[in-house]
C-alpha atoms as a PDB file:
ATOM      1  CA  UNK A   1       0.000   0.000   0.000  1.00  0.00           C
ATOM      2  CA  UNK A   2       1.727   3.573  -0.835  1.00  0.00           C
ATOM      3  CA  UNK A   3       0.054   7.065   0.586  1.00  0.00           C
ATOM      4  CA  UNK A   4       0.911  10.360  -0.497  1.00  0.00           C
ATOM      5  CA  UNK A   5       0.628  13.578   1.518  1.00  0.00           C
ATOM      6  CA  UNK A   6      -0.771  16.214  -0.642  1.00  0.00           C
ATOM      7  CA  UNK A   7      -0.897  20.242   0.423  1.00  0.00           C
ATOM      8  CA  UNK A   8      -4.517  21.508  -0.596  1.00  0.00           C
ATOM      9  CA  UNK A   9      -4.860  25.381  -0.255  1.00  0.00           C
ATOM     10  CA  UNK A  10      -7.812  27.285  -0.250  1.00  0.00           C
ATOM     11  CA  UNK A  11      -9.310  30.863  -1.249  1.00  0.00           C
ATOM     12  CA  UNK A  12     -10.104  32.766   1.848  1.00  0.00           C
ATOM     13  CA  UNK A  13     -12.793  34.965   0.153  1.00  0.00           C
ATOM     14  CA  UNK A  14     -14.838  32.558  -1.294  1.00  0.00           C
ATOM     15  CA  UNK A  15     -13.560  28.873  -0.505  1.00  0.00           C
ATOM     16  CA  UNK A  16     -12.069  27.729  -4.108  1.00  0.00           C
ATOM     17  CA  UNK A  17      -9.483  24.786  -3.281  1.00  0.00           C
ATOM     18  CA  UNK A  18      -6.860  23.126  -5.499  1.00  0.00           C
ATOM     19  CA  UNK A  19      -3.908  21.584  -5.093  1.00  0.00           C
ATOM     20  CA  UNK A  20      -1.719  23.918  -6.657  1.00  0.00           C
ATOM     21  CA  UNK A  21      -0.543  27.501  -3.936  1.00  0.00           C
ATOM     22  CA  UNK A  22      -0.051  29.233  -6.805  1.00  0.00           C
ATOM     23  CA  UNK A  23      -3.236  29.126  -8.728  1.00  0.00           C
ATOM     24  CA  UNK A  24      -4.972  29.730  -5.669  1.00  0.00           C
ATOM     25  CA  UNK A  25      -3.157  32.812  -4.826  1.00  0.00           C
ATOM     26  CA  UNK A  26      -3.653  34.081  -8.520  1.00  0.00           C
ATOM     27  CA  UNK A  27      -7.383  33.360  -8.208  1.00  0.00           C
ATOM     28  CA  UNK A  28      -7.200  35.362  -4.870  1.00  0.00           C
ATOM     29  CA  UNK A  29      -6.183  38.488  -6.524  1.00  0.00           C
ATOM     30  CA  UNK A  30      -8.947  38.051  -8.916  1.00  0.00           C
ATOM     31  CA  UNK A  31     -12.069  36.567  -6.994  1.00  0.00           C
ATOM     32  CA  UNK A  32     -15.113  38.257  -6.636  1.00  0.00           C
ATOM     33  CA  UNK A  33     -15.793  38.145  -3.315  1.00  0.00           C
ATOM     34  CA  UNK A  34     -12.026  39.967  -2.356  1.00  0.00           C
ATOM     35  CA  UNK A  35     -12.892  43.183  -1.481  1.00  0.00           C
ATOM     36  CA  UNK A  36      -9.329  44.492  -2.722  1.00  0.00           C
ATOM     37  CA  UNK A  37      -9.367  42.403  -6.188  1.00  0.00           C
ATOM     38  CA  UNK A  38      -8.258  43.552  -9.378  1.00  0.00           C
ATOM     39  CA  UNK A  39     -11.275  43.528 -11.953  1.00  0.00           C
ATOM     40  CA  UNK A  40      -9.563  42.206 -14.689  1.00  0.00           C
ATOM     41  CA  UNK A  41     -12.965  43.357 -17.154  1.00  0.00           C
ATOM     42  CA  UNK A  42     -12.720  46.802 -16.364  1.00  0.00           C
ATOM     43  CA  UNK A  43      -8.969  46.406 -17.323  1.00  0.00           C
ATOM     44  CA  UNK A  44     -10.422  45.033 -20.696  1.00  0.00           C
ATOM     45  CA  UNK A  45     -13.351  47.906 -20.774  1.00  0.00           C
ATOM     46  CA  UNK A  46     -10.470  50.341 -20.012  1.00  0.00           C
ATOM     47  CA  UNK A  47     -11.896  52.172 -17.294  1.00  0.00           C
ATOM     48  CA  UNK A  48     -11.837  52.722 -13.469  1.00  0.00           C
ATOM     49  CA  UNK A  49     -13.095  49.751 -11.072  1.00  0.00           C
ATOM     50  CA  UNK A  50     -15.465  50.866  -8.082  1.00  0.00           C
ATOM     51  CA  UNK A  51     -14.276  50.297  -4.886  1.00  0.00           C
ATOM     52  CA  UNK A  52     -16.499  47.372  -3.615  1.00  0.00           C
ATOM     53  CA  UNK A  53     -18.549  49.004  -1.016  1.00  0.00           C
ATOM     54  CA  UNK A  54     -20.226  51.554  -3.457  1.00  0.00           C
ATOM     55  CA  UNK A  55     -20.802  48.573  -5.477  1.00  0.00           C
ATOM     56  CA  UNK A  56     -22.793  46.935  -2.384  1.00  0.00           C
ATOM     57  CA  UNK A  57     -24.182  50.316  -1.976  1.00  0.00           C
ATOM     58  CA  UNK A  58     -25.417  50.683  -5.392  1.00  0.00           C
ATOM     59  CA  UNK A  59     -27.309  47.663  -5.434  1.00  0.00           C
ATOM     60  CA  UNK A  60     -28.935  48.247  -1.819  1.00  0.00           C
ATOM     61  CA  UNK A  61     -30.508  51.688  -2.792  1.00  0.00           C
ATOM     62  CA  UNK A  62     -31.225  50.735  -6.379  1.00  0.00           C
ATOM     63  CA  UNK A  63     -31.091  47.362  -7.044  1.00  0.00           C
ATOM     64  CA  UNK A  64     -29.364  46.260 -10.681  1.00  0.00           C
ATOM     65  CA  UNK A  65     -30.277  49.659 -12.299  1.00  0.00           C
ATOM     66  CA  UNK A  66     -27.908  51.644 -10.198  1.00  0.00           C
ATOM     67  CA  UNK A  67     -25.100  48.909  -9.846  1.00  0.00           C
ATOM     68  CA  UNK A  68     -24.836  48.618 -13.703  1.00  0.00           C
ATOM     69  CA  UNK A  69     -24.786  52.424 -14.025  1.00  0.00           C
ATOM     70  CA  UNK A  70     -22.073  52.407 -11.046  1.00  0.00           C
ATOM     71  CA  UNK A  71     -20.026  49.696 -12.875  1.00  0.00           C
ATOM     72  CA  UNK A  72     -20.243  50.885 -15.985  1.00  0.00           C
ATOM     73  CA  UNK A  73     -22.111  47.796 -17.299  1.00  0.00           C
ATOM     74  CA  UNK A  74     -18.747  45.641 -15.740  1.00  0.00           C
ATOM     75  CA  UNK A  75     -20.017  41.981 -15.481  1.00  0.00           C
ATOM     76  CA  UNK A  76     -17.863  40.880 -13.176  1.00  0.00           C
ATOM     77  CA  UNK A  77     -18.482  44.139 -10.530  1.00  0.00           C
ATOM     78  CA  UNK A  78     -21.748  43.535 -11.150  1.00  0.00           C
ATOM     79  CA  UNK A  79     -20.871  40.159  -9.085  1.00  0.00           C
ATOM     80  CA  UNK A  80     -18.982  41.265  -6.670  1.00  0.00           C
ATOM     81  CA  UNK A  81     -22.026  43.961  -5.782  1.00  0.00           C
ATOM     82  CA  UNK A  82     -24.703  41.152  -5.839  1.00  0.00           C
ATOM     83  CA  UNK A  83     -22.373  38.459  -3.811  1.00  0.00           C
ATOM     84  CA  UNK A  84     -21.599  40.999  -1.333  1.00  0.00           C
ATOM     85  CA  UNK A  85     -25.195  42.269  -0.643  1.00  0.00           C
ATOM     86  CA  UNK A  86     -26.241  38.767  -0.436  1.00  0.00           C
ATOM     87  CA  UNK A  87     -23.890  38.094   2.145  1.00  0.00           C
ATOM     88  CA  UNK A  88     -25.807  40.583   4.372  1.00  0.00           C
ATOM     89  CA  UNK A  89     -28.858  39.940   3.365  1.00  0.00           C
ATOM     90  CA  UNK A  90     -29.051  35.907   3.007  1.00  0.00           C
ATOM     91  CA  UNK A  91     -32.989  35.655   3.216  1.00  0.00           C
ATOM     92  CA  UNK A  92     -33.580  37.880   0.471  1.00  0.00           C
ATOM     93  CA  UNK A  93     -35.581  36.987  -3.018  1.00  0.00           C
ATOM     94  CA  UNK A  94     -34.044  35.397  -6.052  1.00  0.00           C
ATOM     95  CA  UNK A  95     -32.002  38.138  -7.669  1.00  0.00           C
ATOM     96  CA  UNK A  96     -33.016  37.146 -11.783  1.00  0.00           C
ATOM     97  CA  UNK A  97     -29.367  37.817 -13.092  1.00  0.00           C
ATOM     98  CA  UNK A  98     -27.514  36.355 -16.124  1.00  0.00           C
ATOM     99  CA  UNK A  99     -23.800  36.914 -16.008  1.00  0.00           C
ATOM    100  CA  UNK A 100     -22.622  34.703 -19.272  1.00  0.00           C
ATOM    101  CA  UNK A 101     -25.471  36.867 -21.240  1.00  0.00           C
ATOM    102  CA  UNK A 102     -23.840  40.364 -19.445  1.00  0.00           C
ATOM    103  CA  UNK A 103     -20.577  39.376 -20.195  1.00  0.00           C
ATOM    104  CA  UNK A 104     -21.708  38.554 -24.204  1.00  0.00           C
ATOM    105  CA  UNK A 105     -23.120  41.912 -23.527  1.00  0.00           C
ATOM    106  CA  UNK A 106     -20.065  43.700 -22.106  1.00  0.00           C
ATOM    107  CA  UNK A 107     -17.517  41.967 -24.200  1.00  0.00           C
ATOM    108  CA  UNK A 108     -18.864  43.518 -27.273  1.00  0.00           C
ATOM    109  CA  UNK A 109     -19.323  46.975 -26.056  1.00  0.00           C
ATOM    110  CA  UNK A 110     -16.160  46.996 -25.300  1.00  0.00           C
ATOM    111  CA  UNK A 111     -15.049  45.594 -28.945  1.00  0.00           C
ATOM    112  CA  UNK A 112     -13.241  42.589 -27.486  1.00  0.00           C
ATOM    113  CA  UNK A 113     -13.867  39.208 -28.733  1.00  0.00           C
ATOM    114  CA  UNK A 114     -15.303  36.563 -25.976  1.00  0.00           C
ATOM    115  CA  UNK A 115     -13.448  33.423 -25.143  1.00  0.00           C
ATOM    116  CA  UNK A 116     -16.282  31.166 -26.514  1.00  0.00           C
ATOM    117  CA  UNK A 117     -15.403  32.291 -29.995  1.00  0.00           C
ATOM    118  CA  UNK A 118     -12.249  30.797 -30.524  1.00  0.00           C
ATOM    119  CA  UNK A 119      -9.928  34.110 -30.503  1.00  0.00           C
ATOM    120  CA  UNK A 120      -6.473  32.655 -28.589  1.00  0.00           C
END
């Protein structure tokens, strides 16, 4: 019988694991729940992220409306504002929200082509 020891790690923000420290701390950086992550789609949409409290704030006092204004239409803020008002508001309603069709959306607003097309 052989074992192996294995080191799993673990995103603190929103519980990804893998095997592998540095994809994990790459994700980290990224994730949607971090309140201090880089939004790698308003990199692509070439304009300022929102810090993520306004974000939260946005969609408190005016629910998707106001956060996509806020964002600037940015898919992935638009996730981080939902995620984080969920958190402090876990019995609310189903929030009806599509984020492949919002990022089909953003991506060509923003003239870049999407991953599901094929463009490496």
């Amino acid at each position: 019988m052989r074992s192996k020891k294995v080191w799993r790690y673990w995103c603190d923000f929103c519980g990804k694991g893998g095997c592998n420290k540095f994809c994990i701390a790459e994700h980290e950086k990224f994730c949607t729940r971090n309140p201090q992550r880089i939004c790698r789609m308003c990199q692509l949409g070439e304009h300022q992220q929102m810090p993520f409290q306004s974000l939260e704030y946005a969609f408190d006092i005016g629910g998707l409306t106001e956060l996509r204004t806020i964002s600037k239409g940015c898919p992935a803020c638009m996730l981080s504002g939902i995620l984080a008002w969920k958190k402090n508001h876990p019995r609310e309603e189903y929030i009806e929200w599509d984020y492949k069709k919002e990022c089909a959306e953003y991506l060509k607003e923003v003239d870049k082509p999407s991953i599901n097309e094929g463009q490496f």
